[in-house]
C-alpha atoms as a PDB file:
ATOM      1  CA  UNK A   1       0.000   0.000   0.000  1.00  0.00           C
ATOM      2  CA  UNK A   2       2.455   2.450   0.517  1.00  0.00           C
ATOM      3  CA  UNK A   3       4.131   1.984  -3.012  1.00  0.00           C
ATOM      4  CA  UNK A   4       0.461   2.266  -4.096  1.00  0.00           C
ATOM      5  CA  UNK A   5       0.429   5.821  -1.997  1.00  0.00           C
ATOM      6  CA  UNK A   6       3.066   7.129  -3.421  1.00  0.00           C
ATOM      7  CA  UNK A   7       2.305   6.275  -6.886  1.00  0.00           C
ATOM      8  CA  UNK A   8      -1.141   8.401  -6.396  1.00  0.00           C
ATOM      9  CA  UNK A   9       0.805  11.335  -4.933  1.00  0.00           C
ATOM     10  CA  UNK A  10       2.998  11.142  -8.410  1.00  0.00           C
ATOM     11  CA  UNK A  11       0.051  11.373 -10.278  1.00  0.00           C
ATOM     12  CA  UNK A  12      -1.222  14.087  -8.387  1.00  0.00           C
ATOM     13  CA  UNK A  13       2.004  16.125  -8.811  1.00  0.00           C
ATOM     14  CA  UNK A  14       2.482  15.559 -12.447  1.00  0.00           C
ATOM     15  CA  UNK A  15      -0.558  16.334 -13.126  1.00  0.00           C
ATOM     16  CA  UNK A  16       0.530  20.278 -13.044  1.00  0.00           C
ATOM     17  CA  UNK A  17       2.018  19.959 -15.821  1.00  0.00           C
ATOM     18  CA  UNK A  18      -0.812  21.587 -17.757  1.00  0.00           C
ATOM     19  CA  UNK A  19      -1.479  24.177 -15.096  1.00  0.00           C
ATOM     20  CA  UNK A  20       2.430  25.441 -15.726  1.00  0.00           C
ATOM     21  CA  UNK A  21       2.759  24.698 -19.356  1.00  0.00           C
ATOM     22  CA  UNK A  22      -0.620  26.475 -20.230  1.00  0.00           C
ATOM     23  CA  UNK A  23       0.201  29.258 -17.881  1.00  0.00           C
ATOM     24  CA  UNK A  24       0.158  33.033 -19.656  1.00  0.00           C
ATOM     25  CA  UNK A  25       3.733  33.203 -18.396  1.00  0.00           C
ATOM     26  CA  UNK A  26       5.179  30.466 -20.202  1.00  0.00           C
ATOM     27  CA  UNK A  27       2.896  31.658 -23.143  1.00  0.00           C
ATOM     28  CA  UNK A  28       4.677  34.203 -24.200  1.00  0.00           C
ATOM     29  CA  UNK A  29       7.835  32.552 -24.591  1.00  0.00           C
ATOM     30  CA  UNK A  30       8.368  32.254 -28.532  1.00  0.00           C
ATOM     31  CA  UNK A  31       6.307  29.068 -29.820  1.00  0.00           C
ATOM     32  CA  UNK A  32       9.158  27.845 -31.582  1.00  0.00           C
ATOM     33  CA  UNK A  33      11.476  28.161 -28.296  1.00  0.00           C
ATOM     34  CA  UNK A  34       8.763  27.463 -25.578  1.00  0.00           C
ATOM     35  CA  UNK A  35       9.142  23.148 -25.714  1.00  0.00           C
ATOM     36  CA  UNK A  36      13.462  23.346 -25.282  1.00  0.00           C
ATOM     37  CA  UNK A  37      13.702  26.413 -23.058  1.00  0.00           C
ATOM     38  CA  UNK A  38      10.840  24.555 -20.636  1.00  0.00           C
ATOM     39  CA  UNK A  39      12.132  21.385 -20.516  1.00  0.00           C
ATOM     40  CA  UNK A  40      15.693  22.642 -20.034  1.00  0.00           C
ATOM     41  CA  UNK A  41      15.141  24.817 -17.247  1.00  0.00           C
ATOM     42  CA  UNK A  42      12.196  22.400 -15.748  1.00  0.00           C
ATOM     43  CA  UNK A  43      15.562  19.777 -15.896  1.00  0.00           C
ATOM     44  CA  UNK A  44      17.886  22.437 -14.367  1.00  0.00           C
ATOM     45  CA  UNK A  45      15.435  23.065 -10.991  1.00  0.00           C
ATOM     46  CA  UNK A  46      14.698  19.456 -10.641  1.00  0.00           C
ATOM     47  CA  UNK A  47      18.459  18.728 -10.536  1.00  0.00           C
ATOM     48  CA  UNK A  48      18.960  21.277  -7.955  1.00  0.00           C
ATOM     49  CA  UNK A  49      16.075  20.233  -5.612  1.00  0.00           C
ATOM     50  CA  UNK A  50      17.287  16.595  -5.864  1.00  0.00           C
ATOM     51  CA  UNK A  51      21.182  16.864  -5.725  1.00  0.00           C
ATOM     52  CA  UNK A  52      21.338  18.401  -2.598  1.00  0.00           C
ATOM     53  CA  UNK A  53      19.476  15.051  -0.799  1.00  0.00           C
ATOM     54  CA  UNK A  54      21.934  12.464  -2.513  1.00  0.00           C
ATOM     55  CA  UNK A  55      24.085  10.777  -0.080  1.00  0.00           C
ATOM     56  CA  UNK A  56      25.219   7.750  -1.962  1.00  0.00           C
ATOM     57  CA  UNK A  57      26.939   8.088  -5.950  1.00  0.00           C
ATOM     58  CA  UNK A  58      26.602   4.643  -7.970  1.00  0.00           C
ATOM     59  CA  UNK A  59      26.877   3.978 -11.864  1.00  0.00           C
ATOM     60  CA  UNK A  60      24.751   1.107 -13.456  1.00  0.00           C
ATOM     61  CA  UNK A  61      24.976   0.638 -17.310  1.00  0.00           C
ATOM     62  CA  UNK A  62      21.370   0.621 -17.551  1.00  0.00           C
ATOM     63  CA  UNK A  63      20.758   4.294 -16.159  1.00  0.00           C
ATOM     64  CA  UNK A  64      22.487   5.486 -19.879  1.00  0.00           C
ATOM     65  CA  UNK A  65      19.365   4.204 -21.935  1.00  0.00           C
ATOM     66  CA  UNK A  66      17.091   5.056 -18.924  1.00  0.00           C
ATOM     67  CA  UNK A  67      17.963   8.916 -18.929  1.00  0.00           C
ATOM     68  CA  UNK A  68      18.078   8.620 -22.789  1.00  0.00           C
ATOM     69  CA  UNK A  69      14.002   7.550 -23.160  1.00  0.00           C
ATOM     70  CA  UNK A  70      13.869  10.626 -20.335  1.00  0.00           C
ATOM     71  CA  UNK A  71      14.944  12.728 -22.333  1.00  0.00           C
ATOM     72  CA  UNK A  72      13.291  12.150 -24.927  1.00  0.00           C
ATOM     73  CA  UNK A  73      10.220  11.137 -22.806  1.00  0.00           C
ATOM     74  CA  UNK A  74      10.250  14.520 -21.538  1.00  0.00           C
ATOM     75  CA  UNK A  75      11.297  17.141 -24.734  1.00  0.00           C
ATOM     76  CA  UNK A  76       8.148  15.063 -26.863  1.00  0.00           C
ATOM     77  CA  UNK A  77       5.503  15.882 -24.094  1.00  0.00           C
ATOM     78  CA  UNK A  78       6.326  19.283 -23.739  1.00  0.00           C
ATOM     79  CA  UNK A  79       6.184  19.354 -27.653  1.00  0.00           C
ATOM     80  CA  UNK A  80       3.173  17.999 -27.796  1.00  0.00           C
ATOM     81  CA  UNK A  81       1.402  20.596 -24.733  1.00  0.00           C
ATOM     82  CA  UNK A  82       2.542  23.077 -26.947  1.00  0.00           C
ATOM     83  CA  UNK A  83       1.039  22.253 -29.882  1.00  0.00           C
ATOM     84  CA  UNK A  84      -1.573  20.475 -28.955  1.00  0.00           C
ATOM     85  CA  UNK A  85      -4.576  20.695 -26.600  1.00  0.00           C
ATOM     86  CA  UNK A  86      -3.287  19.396 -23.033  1.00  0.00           C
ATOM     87  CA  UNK A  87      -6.057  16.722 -22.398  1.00  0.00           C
ATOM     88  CA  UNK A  88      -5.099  15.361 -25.373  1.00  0.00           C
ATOM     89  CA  UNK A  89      -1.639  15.157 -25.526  1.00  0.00           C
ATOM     90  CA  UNK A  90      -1.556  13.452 -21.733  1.00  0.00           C
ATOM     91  CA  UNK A  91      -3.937  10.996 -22.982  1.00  0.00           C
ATOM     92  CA  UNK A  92      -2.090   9.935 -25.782  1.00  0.00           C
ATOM     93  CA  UNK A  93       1.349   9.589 -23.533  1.00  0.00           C
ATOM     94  CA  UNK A  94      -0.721   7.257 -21.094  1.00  0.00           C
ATOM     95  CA  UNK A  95      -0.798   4.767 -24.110  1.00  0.00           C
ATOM     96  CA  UNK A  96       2.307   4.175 -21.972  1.00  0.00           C
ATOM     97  CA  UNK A  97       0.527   1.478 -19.565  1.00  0.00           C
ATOM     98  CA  UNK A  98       0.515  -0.748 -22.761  1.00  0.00           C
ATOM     99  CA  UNK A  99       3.356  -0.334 -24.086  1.00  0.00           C
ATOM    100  CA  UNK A 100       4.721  -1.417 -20.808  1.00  0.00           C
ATOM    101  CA  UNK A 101       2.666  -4.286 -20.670  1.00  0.00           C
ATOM    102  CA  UNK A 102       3.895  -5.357 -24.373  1.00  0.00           C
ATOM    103  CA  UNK A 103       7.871  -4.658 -23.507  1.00  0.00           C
ATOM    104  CA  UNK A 104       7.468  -6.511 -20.668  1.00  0.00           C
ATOM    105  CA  UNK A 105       6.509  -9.401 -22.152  1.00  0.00           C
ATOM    106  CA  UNK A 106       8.471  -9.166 -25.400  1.00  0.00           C
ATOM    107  CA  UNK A 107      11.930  -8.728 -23.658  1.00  0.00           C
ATOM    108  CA  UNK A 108      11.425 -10.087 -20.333  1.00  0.00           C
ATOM    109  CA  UNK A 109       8.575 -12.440 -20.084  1.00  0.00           C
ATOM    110  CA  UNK A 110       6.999 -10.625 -17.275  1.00  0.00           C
ATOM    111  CA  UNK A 111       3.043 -10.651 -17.335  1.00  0.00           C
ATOM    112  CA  UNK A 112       0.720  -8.426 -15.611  1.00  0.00           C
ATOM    113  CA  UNK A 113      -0.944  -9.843 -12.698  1.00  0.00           C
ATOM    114  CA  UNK A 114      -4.770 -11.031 -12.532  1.00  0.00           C
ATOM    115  CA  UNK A 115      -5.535  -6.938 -10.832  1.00  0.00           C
ATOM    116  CA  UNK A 116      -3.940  -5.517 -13.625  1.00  0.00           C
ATOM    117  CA  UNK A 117      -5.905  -6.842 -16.590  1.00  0.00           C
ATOM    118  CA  UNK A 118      -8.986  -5.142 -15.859  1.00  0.00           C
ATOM    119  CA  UNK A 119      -7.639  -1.739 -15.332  1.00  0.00           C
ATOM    120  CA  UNK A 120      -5.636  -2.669 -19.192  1.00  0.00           C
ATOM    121  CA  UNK A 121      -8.773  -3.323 -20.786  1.00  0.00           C
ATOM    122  CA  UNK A 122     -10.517  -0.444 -19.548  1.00  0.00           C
ATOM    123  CA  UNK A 123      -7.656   2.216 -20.325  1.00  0.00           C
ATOM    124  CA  UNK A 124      -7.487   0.995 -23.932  1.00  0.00           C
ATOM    125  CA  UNK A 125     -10.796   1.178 -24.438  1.00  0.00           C
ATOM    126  CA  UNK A 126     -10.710   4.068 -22.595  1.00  0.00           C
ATOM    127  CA  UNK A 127      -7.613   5.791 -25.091  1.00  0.00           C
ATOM    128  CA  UNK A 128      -9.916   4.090 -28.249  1.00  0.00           C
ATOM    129  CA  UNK A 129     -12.301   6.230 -27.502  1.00  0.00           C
ATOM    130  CA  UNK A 130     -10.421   9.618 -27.125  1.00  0.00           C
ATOM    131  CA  UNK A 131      -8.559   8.890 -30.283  1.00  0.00           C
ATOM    132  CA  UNK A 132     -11.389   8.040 -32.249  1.00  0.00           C
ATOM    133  CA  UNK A 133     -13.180  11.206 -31.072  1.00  0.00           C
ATOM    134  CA  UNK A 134     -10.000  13.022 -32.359  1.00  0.00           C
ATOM    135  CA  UNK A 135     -10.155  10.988 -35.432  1.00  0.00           C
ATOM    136  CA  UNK A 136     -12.602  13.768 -37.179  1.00  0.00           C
ATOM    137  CA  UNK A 137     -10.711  16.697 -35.758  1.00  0.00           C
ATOM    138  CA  UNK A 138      -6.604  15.489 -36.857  1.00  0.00           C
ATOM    139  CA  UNK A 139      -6.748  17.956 -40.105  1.00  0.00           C
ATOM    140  CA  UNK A 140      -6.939  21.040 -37.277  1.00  0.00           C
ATOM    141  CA  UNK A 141      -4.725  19.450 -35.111  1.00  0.00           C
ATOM    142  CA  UNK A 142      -0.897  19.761 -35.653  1.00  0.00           C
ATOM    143  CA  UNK A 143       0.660  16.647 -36.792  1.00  0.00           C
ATOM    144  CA  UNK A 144       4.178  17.094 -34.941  1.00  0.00           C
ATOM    145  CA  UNK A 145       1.379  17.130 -31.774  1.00  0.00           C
ATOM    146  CA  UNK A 146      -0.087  14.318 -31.841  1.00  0.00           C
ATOM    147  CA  UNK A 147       3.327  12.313 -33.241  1.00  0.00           C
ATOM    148  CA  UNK A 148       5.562  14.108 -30.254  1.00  0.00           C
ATOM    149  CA  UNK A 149       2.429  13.048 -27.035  1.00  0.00           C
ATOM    150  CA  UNK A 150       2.749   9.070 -29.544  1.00  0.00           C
ATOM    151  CA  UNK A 151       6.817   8.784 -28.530  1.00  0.00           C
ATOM    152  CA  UNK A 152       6.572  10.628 -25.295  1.00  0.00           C
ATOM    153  CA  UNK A 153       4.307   7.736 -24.449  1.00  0.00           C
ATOM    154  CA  UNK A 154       6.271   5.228 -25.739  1.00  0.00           C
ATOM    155  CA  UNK A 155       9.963   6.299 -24.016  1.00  0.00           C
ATOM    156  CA  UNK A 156       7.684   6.917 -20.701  1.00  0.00           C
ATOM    157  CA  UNK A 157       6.998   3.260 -20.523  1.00  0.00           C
ATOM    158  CA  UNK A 158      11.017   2.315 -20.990  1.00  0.00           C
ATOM    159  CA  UNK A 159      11.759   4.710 -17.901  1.00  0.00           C
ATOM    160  CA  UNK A 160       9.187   3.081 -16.041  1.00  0.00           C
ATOM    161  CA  UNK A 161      11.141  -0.443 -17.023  1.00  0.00           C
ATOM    162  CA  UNK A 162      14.379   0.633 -16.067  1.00  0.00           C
ATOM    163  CA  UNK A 163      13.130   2.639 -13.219  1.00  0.00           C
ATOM    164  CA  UNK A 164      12.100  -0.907 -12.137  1.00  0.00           C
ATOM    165  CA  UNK A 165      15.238  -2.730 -13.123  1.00  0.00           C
ATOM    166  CA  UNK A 166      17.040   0.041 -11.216  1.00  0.00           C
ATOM    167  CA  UNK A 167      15.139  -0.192  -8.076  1.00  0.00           C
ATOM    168  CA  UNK A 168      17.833  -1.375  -5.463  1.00  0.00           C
ATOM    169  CA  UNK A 169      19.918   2.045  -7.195  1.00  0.00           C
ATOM    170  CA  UNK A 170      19.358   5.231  -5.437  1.00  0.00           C
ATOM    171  CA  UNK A 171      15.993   6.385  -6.156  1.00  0.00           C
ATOM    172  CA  UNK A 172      17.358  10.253  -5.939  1.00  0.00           C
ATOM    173  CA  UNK A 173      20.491   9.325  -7.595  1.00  0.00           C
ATOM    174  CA  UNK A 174      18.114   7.815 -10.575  1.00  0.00           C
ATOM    175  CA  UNK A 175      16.097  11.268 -10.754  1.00  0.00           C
ATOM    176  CA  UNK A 176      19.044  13.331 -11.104  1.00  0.00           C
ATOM    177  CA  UNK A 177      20.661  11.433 -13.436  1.00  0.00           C
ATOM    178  CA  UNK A 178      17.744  12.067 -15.976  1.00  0.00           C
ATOM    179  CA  UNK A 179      17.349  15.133 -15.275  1.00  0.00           C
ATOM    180  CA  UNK A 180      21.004  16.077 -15.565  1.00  0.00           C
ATOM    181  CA  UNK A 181      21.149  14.381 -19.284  1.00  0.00           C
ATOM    182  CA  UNK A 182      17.736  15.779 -20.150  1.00  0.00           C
ATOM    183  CA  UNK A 183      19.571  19.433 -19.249  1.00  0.00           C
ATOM    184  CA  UNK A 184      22.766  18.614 -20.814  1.00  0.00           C
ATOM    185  CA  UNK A 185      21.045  17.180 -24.156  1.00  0.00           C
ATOM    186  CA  UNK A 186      19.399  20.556 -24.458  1.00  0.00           C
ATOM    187  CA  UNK A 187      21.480  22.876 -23.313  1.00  0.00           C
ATOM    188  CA  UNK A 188      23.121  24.090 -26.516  1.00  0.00           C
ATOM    189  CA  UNK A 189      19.761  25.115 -27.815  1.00  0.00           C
ATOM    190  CA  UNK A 190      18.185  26.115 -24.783  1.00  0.00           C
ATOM    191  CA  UNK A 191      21.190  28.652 -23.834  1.00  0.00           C
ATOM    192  CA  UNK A 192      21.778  29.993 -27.374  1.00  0.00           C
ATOM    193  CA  UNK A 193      17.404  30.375 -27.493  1.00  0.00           C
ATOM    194  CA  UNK A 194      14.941  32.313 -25.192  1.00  0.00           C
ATOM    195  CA  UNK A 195      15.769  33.569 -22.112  1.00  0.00           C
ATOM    196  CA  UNK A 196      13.362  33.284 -19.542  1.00  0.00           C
ATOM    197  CA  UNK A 197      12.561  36.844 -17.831  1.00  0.00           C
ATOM    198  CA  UNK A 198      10.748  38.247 -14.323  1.00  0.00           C
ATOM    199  CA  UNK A 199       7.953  36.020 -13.374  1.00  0.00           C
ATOM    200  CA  UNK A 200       8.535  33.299 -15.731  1.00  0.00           C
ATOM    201  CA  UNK A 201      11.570  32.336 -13.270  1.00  0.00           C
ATOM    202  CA  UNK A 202       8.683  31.497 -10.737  1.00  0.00           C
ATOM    203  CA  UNK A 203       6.832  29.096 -13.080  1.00  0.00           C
ATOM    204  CA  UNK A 204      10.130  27.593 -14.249  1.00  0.00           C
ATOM    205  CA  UNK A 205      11.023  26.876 -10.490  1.00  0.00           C
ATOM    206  CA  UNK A 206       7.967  25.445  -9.346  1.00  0.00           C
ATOM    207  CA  UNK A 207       7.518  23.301 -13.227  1.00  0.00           C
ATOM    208  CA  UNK A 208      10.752  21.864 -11.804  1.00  0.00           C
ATOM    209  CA  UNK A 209      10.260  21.463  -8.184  1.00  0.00           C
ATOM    210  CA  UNK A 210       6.930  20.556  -7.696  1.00  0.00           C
ATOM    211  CA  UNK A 211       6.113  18.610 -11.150  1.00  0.00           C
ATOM    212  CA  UNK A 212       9.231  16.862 -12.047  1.00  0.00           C
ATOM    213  CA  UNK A 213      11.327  16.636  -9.263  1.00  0.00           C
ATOM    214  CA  UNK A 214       9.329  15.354  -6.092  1.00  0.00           C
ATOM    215  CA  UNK A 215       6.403  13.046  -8.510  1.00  0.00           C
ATOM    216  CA  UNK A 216       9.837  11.070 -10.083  1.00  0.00           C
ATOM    217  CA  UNK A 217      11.107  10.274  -6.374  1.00  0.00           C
ATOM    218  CA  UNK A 218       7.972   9.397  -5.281  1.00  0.00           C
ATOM    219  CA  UNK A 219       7.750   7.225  -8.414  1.00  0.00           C
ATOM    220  CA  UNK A 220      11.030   5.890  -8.049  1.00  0.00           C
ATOM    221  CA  UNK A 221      10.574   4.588  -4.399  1.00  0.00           C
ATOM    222  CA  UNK A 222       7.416   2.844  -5.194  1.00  0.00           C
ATOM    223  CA  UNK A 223       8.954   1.033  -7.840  1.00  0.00           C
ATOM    224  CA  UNK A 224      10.926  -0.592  -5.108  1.00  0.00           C
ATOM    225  CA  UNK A 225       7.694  -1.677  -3.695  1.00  0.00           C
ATOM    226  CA  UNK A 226       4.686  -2.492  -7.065  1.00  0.00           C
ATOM    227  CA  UNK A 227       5.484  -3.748 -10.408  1.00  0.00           C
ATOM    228  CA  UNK A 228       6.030  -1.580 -13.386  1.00  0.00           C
ATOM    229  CA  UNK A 229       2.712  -2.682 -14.832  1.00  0.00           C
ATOM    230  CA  UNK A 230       0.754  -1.195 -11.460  1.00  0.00           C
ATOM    231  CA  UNK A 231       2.677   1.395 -11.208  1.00  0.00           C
ATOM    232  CA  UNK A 232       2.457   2.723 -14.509  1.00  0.00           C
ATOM    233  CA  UNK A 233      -1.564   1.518 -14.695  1.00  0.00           C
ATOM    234  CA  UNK A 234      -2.086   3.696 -11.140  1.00  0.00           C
ATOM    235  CA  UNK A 235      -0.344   6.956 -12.982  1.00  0.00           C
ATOM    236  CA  UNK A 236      -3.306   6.942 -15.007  1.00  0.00           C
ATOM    237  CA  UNK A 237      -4.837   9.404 -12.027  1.00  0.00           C
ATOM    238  CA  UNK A 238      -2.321  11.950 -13.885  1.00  0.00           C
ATOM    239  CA  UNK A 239      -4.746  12.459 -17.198  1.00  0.00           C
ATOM    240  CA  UNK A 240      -7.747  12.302 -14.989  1.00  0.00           C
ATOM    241  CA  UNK A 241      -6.416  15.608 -12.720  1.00  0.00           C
ATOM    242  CA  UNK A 242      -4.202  17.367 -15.758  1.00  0.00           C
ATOM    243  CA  UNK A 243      -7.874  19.301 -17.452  1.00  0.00           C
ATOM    244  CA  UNK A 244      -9.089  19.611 -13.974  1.00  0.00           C
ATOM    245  CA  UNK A 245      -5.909  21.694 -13.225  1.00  0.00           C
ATOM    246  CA  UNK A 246      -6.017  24.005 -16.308  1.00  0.00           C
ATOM    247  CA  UNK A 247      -9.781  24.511 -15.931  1.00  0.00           C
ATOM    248  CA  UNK A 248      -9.547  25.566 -12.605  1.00  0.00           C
ATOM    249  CA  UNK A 249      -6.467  27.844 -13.246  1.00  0.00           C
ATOM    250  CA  UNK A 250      -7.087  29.289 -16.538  1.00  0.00           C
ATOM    251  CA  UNK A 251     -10.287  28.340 -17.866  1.00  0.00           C
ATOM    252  CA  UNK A 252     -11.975  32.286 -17.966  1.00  0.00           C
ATOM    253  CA  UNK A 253      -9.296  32.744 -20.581  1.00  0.00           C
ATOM    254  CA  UNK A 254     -10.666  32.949 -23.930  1.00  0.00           C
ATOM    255  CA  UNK A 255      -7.790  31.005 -25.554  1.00  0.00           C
ATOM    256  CA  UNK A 256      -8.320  28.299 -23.112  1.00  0.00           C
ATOM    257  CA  UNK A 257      -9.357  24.569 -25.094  1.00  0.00           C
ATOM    258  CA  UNK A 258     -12.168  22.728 -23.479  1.00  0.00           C
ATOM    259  CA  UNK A 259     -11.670  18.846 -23.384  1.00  0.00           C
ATOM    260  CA  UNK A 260     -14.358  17.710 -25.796  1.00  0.00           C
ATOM    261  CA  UNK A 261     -16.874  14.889 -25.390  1.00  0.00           C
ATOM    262  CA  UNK A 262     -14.605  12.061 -26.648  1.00  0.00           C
ATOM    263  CA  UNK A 263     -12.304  13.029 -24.196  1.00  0.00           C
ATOM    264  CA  UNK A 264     -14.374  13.229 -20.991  1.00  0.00           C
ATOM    265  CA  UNK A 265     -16.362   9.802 -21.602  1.00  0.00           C
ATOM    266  CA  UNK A 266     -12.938   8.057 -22.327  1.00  0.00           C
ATOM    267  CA  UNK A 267     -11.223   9.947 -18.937  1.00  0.00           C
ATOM    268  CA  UNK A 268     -14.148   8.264 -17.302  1.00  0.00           C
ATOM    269  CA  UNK A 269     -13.209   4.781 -18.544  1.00  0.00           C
ATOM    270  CA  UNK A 270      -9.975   5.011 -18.010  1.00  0.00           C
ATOM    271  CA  UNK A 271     -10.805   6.197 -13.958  1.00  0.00           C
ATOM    272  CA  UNK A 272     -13.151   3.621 -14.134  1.00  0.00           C
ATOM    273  CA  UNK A 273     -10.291   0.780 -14.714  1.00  0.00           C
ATOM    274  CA  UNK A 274      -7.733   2.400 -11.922  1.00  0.00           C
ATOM    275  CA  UNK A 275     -11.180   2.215  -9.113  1.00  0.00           C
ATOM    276  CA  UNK A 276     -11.398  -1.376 -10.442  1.00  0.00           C
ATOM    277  CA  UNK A 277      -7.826  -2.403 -10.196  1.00  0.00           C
ATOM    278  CA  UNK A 278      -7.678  -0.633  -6.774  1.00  0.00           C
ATOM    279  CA  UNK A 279     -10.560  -2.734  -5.263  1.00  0.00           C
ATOM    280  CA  UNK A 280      -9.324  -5.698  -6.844  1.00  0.00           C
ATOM    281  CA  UNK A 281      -5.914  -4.823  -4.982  1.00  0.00           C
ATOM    282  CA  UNK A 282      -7.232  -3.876  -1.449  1.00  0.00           C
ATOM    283  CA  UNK A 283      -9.549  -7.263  -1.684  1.00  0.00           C
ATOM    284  CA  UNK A 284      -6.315  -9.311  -1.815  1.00  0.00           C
ATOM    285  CA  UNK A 285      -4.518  -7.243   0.438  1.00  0.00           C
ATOM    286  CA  UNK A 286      -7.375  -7.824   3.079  1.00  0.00           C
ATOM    287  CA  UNK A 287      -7.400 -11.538   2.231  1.00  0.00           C
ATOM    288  CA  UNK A 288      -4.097 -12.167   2.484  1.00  0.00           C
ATOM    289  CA  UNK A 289      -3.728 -10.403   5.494  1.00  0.00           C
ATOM    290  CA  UNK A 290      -6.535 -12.702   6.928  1.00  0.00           C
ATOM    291  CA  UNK A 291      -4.711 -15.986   6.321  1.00  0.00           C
ATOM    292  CA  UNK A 292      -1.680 -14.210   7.719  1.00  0.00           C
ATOM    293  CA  UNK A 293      -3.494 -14.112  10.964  1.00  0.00           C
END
């Protein structure tokens, strides 16, 4: 349960990345500079907030690919909130539950457990649904969008697999390793591009504190405790809170973008599956504690 908790407290601090992203701030950074200089300096804070805790330096092979699909994982999503409506683009990276399941399998025979079927099912009918809603609407929508929140997805479930294979590493020592490369990786751009001025500091501090930093740690621990298929299938909380965020922050702006009905109904699935799997869970919990006893 307490990998479980700190899964859901991820979630709930990723989810801001919408609310930061879509703030008027950040908006008026150059389109064509906004995705590099934010993930750059959203890398830079996180770095700083996590270095300071690390106690204990170690080098495994596997963190070189693992910051890599971070990278990646994290310039792609910001690519695709830019230029793309949010609820959209976070539902499209949370194809990533699958394409854990399906790596898993492929390159190390692991299969989800009986819990984490359901909550599968649901979240790809869940993703159908949003996509084919979209399906109507992808001659207004940019392209390089909906392609960018496709890979972010993908690379986001091979962090969650080597986050996993990782897990006796330093959890904090893990985080600032990707974030470090992630900075690194864009520096030259980011430091020959836009430079961030007066209150956007703020925004860039707390993108990196508050929704990169602390959610990844959190993340990272629990993967000590759950399997990469719950842990990635309990993230799905993130999607569900990301619109709620931006409604409730900027939604009496008139450039802000409404989720539309596609959308909301497959949201709905998708929480439906997580309630599922987490009854499912807390039945076997109880049950097993029972025969303990």
């Amino acid at each position: 349960m307490v990998g479980r908790v700190l899964v859901l407290l991820a979630a709930v601090f990723w989810s801001t990345s919408g609310l930061f992203a879509k703030s008027p701030a950040l908006a008026e950074i150059p389109v064509e500079d906004r995705a590099v200089c934010l993930t750059f300096w959203r890398a830079v804070f996180a770095c700083l907030m996590v270095g300071i805790f690390i106690r204990r330096w170690q080098f495994d092979w596997r963190m070189v690919p693992m910051a890599a699909c971070f990278a990646a994982m994290t310039w792609t999503f910001i690519s695709a909130l830019v230029h793309i409506e949010s609820g959209l683009a976070i539902w499209l990276q949370y194809l990533a539950p699958a394409w854990v399941v399906l790596f898993s399998w492929l390159f190390f025979r692991e299969s989800p457990d009986r819990t984490s079927r359901p909550m599968l099912l649901f979240a790809a009918v869940g993703v159908g649904v949003i996509l084919g809603s979209q399906f109507l609407k992808l001659a207004n929508v940019s392209a390089w969008g909906i392609t960018s929140a496709v890979v972010s997805g993908v690379t986001f479930a091979w962090v969650v697999i080597f986050l996993r294979r990782l897990r006796n590493c330093d959890a904090l020592l893990l985080v600032f390793f990707n974030q470090a490369v992630t900075a690194l990786c864009l520096a030259p751009m980011a430091l020959t591009g836009y430079v961030p001025q007066g209150i956007q500091w703020f925004y860039l501090v707390g993108f990196g504190v508050f929704q990169m930093g602390l959610p990844y740690l959190c993340f990272a621990l629990a993967l000590r405790r759950i399997s990469s298929h719950e842990a990635s299938g309990l993230g799905m909380l993130e999607p569900l809170l990301v619109p709620v965020w931006v409604y409730l922050a900027w939604g009496n702006r008139p450039d802000y973008q409404p989720p539309d009905w596609g959308t909301i109904f497959g949201g709905l699935l998708i929480l439906s599956g997580l309630i599922l799997q987490l009854t499912l869970q807390v039945r076997r919990t109880w049950s097993h504690t029972k025969v303990a006893t």
